[in-house]
C-alpha atoms as a PDB file:
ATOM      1  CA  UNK A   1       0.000   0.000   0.000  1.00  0.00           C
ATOM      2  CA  UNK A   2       1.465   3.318  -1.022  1.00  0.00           C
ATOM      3  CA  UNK A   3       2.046   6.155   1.849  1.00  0.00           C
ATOM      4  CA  UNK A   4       0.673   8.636  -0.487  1.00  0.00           C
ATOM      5  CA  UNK A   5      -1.605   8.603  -3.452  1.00  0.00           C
ATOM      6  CA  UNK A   6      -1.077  11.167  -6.385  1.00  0.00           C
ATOM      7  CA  UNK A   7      -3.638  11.613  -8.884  1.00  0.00           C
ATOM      8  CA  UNK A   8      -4.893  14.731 -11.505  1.00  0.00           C
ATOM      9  CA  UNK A   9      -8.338  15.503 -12.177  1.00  0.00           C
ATOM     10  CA  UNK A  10      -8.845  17.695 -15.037  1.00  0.00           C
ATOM     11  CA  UNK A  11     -11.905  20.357 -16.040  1.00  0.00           C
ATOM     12  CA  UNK A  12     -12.019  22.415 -18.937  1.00  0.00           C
ATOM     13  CA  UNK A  13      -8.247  24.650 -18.435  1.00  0.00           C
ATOM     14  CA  UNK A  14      -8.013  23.509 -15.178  1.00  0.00           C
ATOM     15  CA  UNK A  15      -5.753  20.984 -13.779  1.00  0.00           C
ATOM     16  CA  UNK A  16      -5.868  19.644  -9.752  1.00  0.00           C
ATOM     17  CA  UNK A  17      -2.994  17.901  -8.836  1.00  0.00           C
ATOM     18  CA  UNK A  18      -4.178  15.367  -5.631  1.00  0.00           C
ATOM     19  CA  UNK A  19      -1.868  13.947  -2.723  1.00  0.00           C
ATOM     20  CA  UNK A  20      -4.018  11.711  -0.857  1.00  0.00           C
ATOM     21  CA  UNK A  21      -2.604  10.379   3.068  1.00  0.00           C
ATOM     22  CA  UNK A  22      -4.065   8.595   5.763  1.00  0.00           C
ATOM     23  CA  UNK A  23      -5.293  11.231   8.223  1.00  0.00           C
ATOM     24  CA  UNK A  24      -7.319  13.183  10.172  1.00  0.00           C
ATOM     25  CA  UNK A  25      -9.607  15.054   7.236  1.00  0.00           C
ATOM     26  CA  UNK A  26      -7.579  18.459   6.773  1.00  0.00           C
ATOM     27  CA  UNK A  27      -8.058  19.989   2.893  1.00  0.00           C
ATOM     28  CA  UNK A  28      -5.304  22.081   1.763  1.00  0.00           C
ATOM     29  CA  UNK A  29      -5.772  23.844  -1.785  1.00  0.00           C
ATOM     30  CA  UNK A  30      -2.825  25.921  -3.004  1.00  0.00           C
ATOM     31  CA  UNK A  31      -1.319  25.751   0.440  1.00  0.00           C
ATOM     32  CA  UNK A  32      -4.930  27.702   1.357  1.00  0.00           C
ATOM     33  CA  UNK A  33      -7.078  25.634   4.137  1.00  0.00           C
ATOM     34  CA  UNK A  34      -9.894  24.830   1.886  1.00  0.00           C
ATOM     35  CA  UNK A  35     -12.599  27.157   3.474  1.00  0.00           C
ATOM     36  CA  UNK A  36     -10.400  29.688   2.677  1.00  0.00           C
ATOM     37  CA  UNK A  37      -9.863  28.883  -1.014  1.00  0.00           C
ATOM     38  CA  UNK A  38     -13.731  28.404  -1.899  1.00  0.00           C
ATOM     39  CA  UNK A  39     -15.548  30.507   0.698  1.00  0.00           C
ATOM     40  CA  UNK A  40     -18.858  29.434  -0.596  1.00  0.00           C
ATOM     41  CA  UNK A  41     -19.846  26.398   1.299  1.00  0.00           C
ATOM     42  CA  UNK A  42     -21.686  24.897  -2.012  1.00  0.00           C
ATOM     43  CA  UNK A  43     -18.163  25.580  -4.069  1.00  0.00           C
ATOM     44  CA  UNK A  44     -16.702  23.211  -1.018  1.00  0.00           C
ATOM     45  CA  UNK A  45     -19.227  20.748  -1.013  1.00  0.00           C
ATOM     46  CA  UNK A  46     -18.965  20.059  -4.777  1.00  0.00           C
ATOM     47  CA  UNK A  47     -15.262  19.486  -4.556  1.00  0.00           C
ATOM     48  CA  UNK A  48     -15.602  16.925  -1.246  1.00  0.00           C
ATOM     49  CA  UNK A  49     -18.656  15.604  -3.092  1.00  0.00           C
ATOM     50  CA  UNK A  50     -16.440  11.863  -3.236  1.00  0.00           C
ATOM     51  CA  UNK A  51     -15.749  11.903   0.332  1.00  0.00           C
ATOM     52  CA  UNK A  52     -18.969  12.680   0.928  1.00  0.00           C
ATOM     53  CA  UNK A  53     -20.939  10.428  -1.028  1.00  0.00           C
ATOM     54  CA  UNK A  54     -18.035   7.288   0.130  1.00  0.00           C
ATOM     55  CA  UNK A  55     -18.048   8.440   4.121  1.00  0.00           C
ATOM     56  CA  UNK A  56     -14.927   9.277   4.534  1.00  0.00           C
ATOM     57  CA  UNK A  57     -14.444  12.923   5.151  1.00  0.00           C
ATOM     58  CA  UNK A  58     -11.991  12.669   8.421  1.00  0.00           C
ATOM     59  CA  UNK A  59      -9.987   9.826   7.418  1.00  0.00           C
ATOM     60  CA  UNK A  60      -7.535  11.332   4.819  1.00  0.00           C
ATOM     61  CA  UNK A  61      -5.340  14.440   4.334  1.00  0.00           C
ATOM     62  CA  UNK A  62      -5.739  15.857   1.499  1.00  0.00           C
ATOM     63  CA  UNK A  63      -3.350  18.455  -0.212  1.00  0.00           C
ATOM     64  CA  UNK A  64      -4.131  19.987  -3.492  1.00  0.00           C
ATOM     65  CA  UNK A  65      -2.007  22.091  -6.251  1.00  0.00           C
ATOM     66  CA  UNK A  66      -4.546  23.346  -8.778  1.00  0.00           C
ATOM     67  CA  UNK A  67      -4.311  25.936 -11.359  1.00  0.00           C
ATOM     68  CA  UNK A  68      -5.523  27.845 -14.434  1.00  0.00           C
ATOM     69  CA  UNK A  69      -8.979  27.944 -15.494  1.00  0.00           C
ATOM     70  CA  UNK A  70     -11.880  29.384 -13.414  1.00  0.00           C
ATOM     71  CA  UNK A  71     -13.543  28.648  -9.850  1.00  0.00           C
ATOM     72  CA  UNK A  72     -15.948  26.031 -11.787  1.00  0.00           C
ATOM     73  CA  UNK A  73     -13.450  24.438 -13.555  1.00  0.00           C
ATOM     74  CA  UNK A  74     -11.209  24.249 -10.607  1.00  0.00           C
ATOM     75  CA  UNK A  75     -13.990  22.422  -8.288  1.00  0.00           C
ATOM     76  CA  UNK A  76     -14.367  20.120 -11.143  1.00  0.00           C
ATOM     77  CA  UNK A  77     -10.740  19.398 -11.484  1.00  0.00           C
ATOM     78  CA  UNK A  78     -10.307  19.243  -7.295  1.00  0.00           C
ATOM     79  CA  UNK A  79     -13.710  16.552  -7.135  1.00  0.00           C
ATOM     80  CA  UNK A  80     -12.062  14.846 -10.308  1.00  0.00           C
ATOM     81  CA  UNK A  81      -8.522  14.240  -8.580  1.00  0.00           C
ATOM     82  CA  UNK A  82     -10.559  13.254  -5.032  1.00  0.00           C
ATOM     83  CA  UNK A  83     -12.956  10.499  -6.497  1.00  0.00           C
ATOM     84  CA  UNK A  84      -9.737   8.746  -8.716  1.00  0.00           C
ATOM     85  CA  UNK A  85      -7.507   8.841  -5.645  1.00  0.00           C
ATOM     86  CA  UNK A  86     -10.212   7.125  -3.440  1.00  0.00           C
ATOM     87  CA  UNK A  87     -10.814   4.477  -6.233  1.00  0.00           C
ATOM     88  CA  UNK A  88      -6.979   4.037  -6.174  1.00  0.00           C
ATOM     89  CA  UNK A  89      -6.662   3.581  -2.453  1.00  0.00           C
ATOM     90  CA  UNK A  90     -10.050   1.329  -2.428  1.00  0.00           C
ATOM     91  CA  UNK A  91     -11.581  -0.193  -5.185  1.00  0.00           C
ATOM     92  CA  UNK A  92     -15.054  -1.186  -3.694  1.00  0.00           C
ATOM     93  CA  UNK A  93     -15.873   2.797  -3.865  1.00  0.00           C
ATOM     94  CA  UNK A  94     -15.958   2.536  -7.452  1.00  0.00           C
ATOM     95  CA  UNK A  95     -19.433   1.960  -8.434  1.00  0.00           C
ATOM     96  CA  UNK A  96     -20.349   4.248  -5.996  1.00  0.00           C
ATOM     97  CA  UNK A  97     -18.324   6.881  -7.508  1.00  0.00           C
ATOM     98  CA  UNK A  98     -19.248   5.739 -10.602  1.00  0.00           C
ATOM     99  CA  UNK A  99     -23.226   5.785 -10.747  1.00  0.00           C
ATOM    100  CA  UNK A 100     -22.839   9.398  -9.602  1.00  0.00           C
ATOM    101  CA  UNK A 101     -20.353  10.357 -12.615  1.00  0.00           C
ATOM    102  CA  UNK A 102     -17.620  11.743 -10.239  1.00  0.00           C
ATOM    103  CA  UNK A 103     -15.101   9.892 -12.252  1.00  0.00           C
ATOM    104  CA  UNK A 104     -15.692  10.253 -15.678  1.00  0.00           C
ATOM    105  CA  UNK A 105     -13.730  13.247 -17.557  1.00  0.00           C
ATOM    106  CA  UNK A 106     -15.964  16.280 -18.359  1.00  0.00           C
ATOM    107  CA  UNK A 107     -14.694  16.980 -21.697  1.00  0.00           C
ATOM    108  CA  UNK A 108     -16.760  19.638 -22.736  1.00  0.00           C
ATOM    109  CA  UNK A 109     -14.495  23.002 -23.553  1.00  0.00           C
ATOM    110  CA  UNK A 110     -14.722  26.685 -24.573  1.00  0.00           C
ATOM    111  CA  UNK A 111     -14.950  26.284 -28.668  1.00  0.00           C
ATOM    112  CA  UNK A 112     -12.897  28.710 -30.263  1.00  0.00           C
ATOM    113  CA  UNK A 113     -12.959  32.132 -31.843  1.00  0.00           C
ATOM    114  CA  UNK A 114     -13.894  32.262 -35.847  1.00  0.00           C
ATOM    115  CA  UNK A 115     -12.421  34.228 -38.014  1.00  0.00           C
ATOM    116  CA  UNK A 116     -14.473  36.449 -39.422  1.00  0.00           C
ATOM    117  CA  UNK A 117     -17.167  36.458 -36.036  1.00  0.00           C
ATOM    118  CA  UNK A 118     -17.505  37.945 -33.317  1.00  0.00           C
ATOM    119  CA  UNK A 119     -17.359  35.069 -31.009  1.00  0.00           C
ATOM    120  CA  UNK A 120     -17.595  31.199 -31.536  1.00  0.00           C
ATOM    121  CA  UNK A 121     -20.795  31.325 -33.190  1.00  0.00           C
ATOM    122  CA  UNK A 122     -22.154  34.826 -32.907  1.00  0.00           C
ATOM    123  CA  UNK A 123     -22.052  37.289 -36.160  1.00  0.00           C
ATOM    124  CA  UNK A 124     -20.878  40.889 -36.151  1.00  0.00           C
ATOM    125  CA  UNK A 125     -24.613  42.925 -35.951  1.00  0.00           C
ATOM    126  CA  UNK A 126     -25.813  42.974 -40.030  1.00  0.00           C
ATOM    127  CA  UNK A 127     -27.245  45.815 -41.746  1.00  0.00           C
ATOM    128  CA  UNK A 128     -28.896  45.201 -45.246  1.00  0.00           C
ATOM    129  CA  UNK A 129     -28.881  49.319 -45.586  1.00  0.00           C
END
């Protein structure tokens, strides 16, 4: 059994980098405590959503480096990282994890600008006069 379990969950830009250890349930994002990183209490219970839904909120340490993209993104990322490190340290969690979609990859991302456009999709205002 390894001492520490690394794992990356990824979300649009974003990318969480997860060390998992046996402990006493202290989240550290970005060397932040992780009520001080998302303030909102929903933004924190979407990224412990794995521990949550598998019970086991106070028995790991968990210490996350996470960066680029948004607040959304990074939640994603963070929830991403959590659910693949529990299946790692216990596979039974799986289908748990699994019928809630906490470990499949989001791959949906921002489409890009057109040429010739004034966004993705939307068209510069026309004027037939």
């Amino acid at each position: 059994m390894k001492e520490v379990i690394d794992t990356v969950g990824r979300r649009k830009t974003s990318v969480a980098r997860v060390f998992m250890t046996p402990g006493k349930g202290r989240v550290i994002i970005n060397k932040l405590p992780i009520e001080e990183y998302f303030k909102d209490e929903v933004k924190r219970s979407k990224a412990l959503r794995p521990l949550a839904l598998t019970e086991r909120t106070e028995e790991f340490d968990i210490k996350v480096n996470v960066q680029g993209g948004g607040v959304s993104g990074q939640i994603g990322a963070v929830s991403l990282g959590i659910a693949r490190a529990l299946t790692e340290f216990d596979e039974t969690v799986r289908p748990v994890l699994k019928t809630e979609k906490l470990l499949t990859r989001d791959p949906r991302m921002v489409e890009r600008k057109k040429f010739g456009r004034k966004k993705a999709r939307k068209r510069f205002q026309f004027s037939k006069r």
